[in-house]
C-alpha atoms as a PDB file:
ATOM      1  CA  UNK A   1     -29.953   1.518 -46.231  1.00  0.00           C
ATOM      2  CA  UNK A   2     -30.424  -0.685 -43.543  1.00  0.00           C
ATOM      3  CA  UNK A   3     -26.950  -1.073 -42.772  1.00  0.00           C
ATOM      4  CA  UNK A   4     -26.571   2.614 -43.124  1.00  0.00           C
ATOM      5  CA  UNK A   5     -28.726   3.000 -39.909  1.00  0.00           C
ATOM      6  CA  UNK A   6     -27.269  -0.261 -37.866  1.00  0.00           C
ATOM      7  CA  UNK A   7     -24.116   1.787 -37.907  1.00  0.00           C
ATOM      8  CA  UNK A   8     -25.853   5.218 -36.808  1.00  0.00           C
ATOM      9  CA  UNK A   9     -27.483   3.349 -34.162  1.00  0.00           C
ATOM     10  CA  UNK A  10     -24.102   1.540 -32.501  1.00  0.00           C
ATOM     11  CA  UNK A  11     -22.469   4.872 -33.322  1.00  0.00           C
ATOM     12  CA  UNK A  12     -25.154   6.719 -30.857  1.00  0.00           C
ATOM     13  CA  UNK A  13     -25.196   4.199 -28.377  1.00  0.00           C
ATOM     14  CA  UNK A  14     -21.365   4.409 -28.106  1.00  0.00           C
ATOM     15  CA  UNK A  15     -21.123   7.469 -28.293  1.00  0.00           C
ATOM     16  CA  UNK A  16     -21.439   8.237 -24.501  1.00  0.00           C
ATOM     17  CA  UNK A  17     -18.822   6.092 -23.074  1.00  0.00           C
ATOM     18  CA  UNK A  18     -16.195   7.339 -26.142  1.00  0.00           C
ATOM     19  CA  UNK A  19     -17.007  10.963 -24.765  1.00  0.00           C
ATOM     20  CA  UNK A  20     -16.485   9.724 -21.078  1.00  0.00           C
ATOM     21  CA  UNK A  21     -12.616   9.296 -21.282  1.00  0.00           C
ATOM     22  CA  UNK A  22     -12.196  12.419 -23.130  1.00  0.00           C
ATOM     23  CA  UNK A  23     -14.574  14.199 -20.561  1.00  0.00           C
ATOM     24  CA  UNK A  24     -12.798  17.752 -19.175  1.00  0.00           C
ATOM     25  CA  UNK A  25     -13.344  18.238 -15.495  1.00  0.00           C
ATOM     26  CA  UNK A  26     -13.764  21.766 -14.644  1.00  0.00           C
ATOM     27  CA  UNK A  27     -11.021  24.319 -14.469  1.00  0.00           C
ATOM     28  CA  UNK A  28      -9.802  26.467 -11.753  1.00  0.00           C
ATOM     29  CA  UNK A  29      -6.645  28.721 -11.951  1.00  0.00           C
ATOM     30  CA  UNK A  30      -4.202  27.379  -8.154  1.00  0.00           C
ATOM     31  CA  UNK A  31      -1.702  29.008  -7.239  1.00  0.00           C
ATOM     32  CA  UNK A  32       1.405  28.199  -5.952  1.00  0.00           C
ATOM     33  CA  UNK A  33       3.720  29.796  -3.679  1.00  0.00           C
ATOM     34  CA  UNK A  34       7.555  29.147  -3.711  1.00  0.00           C
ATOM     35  CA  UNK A  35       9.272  29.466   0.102  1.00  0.00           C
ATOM     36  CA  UNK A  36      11.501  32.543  -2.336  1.00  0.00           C
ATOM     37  CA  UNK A  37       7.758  34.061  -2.823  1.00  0.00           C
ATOM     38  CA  UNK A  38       7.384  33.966  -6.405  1.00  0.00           C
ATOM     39  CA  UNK A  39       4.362  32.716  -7.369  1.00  0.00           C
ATOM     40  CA  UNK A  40       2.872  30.572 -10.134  1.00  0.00           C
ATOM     41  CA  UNK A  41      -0.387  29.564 -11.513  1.00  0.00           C
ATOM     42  CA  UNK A  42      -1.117  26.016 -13.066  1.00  0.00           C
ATOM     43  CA  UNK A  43      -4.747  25.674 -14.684  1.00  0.00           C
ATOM     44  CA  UNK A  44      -6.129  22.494 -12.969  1.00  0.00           C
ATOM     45  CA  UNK A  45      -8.975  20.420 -13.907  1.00  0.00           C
ATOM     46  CA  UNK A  46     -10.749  19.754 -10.692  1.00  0.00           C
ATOM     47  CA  UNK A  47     -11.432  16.181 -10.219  1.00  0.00           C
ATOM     48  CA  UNK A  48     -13.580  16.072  -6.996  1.00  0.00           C
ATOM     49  CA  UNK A  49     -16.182  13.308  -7.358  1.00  0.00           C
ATOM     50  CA  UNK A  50     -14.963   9.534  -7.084  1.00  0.00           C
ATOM     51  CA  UNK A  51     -15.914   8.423 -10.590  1.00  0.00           C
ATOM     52  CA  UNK A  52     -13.580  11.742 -11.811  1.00  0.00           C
ATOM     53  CA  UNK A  53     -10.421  10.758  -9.059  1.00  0.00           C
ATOM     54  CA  UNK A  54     -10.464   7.331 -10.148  1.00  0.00           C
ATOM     55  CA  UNK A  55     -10.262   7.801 -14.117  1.00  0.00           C
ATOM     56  CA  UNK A  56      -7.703  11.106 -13.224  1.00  0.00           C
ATOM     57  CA  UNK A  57      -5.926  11.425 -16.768  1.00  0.00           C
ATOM     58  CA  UNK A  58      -6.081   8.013 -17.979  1.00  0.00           C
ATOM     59  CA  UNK A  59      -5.562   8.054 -22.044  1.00  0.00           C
ATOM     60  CA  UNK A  60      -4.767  11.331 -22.238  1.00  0.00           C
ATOM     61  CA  UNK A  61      -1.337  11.638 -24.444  1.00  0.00           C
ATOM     62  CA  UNK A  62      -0.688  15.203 -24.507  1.00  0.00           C
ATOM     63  CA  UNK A  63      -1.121  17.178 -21.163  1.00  0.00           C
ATOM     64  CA  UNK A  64       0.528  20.824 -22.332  1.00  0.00           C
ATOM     65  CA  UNK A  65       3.081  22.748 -19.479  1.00  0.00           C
ATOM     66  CA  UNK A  66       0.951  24.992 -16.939  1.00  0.00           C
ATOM     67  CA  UNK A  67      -1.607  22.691 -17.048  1.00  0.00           C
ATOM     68  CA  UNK A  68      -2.742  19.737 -14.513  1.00  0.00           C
ATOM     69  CA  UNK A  69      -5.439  17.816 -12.170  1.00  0.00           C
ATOM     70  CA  UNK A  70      -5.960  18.674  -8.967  1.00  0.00           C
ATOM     71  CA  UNK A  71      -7.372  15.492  -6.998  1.00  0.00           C
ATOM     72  CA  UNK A  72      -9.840  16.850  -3.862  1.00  0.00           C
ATOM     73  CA  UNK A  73     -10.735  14.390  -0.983  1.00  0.00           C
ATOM     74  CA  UNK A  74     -12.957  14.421   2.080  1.00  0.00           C
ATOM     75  CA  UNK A  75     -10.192  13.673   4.467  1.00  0.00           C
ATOM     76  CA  UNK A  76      -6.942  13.604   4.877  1.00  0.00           C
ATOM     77  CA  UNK A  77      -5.216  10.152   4.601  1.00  0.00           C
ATOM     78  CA  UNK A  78      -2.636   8.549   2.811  1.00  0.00           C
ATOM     79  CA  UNK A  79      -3.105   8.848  -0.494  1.00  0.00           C
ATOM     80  CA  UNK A  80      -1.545   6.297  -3.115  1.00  0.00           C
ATOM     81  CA  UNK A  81      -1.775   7.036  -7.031  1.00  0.00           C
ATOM     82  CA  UNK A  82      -0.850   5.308 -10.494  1.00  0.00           C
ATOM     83  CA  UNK A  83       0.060   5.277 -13.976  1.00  0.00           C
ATOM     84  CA  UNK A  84      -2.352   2.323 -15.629  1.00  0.00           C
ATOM     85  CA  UNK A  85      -3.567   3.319 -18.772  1.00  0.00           C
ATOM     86  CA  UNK A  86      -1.557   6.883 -18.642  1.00  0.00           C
ATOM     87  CA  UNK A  87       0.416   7.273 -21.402  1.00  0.00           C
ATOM     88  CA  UNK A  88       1.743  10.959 -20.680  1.00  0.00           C
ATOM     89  CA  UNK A  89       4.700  11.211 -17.715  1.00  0.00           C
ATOM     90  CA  UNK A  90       3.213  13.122 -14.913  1.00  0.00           C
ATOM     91  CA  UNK A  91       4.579  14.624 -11.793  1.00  0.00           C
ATOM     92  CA  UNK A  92       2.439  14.457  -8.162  1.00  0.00           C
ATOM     93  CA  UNK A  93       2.833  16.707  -5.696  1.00  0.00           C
ATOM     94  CA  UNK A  94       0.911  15.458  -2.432  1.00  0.00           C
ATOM     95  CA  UNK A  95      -0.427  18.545  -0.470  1.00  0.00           C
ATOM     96  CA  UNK A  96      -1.823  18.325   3.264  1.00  0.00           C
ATOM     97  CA  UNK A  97      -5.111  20.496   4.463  1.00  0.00           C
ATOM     98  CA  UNK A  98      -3.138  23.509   5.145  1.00  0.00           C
ATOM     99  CA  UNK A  99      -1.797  24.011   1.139  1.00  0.00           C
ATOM    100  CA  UNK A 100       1.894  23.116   1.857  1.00  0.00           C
ATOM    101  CA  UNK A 101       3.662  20.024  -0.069  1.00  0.00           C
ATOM    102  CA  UNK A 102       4.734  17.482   1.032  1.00  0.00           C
ATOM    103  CA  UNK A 103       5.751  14.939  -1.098  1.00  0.00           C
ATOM    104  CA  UNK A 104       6.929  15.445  -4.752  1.00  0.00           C
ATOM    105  CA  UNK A 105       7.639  12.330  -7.524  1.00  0.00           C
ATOM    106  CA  UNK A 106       7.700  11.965 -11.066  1.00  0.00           C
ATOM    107  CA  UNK A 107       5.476   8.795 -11.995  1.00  0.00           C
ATOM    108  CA  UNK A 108       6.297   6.462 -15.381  1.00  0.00           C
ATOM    109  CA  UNK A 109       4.056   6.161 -18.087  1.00  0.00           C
ATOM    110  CA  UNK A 110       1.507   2.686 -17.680  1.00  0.00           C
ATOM    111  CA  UNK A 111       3.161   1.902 -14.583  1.00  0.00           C
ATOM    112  CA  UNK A 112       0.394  -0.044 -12.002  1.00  0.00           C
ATOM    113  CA  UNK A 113       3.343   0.624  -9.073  1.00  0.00           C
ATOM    114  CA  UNK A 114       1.837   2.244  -6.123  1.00  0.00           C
ATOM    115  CA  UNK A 115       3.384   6.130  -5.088  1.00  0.00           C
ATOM    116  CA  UNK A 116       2.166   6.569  -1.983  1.00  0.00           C
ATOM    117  CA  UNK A 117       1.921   9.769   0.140  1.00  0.00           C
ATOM    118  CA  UNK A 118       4.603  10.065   3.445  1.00  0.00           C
ATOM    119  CA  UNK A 119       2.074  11.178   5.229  1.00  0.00           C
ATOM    120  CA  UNK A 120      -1.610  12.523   5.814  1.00  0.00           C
ATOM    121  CA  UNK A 121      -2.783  14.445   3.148  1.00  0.00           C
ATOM    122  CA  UNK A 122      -5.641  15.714   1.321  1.00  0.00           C
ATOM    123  CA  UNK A 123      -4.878  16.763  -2.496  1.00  0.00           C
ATOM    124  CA  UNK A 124      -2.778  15.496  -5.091  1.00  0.00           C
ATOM    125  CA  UNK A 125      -2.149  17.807  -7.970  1.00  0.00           C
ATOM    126  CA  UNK A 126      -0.412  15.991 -10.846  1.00  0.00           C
ATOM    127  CA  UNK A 127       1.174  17.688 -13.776  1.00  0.00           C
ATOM    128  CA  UNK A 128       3.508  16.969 -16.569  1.00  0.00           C
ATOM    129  CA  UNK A 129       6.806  15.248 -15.716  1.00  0.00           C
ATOM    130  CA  UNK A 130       9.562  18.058 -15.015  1.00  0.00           C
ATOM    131  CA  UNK A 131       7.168  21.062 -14.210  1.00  0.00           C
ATOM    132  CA  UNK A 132       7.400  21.276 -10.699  1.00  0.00           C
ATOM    133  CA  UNK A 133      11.700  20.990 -11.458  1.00  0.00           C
ATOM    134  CA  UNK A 134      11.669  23.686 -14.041  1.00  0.00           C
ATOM    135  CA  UNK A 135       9.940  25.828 -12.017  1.00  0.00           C
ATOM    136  CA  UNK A 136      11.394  26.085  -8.739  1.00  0.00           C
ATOM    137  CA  UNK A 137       8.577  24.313  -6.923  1.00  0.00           C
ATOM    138  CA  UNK A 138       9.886  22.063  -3.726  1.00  0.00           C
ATOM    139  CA  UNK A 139       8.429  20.157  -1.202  1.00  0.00           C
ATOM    140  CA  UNK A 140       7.468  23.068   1.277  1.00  0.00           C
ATOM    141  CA  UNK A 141       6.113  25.188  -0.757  1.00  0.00           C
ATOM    142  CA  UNK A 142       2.437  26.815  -0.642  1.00  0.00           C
ATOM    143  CA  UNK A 143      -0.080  25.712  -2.768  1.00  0.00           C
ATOM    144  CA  UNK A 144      -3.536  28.248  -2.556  1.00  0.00           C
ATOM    145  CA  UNK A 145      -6.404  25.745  -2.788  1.00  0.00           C
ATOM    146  CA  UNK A 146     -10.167  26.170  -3.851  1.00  0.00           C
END
């Protein structure tokens, strides 16, 4: 019995930080605007506070089409990104103040390599590798931001 409640204890205290990297962020509906006008709508998770940027979608494995994280910062500045601890291939589109992208790479799985931003921005919104190729969306295009 007294074993029984050792393990209900450690299992409570842990229980917090095994919910933390699970944790959803909120989620908004962005849209995006091709230069062609169509439009398209990815379901974000809105990672806004530092704590949420920095952990981003660390151990996640499956990260379905039409969804990703959009990353929100004070400023805009050069932004850098990476893979550690990311086992799902993502895509990052860098976006400056006004909505339009500007940069575009696919990112590899665990990878610690920096991908840095060409310029001055303020979002990132990363989704799964290939999305932003299947659909149409370039560097240029519009994205419609909280």
């Amino acid at each position: 019995m007294k074993r029984f409640f050792s393990l209900i204890t450690i299992l409570l205290l842990l229980t917090p930080f095994l919910s933390c990297k699970t944790k959803k962020l909120p989620v908004q509906d962005i849209k995006i605007i091709r230069q062609d006008g169509v439009e398209l709508t990815v379901s974000a998770e809105i990672a806004e506070k530092t704590e949420d940027r920095n952990h981003g979608y660390m151990e996640r494995k499956n990260i379905p089409d039409g969804t990703g994280m959009l990353f929100i910062f004070d400023r805009d500045q050069i932004l850098a990104f990476w893979m550690k601890n990311t086992p799902h291939p993502l895509s990052i589109a860098y976006i400056d103040s006004k909505g339009k992208i500007r940069d575009i790479y696919d990112m590899t799985p665990y990878s610690t390599a920096s991908i840095k931003s060409s310029g001055s921005v303020r979002y990132a919104l990363e989704v799964p590798q290939g999305w932003y190729k299947k659909n149409g969306i370039t560097v240029g295009d519009t994205v419609i931001l909280p």
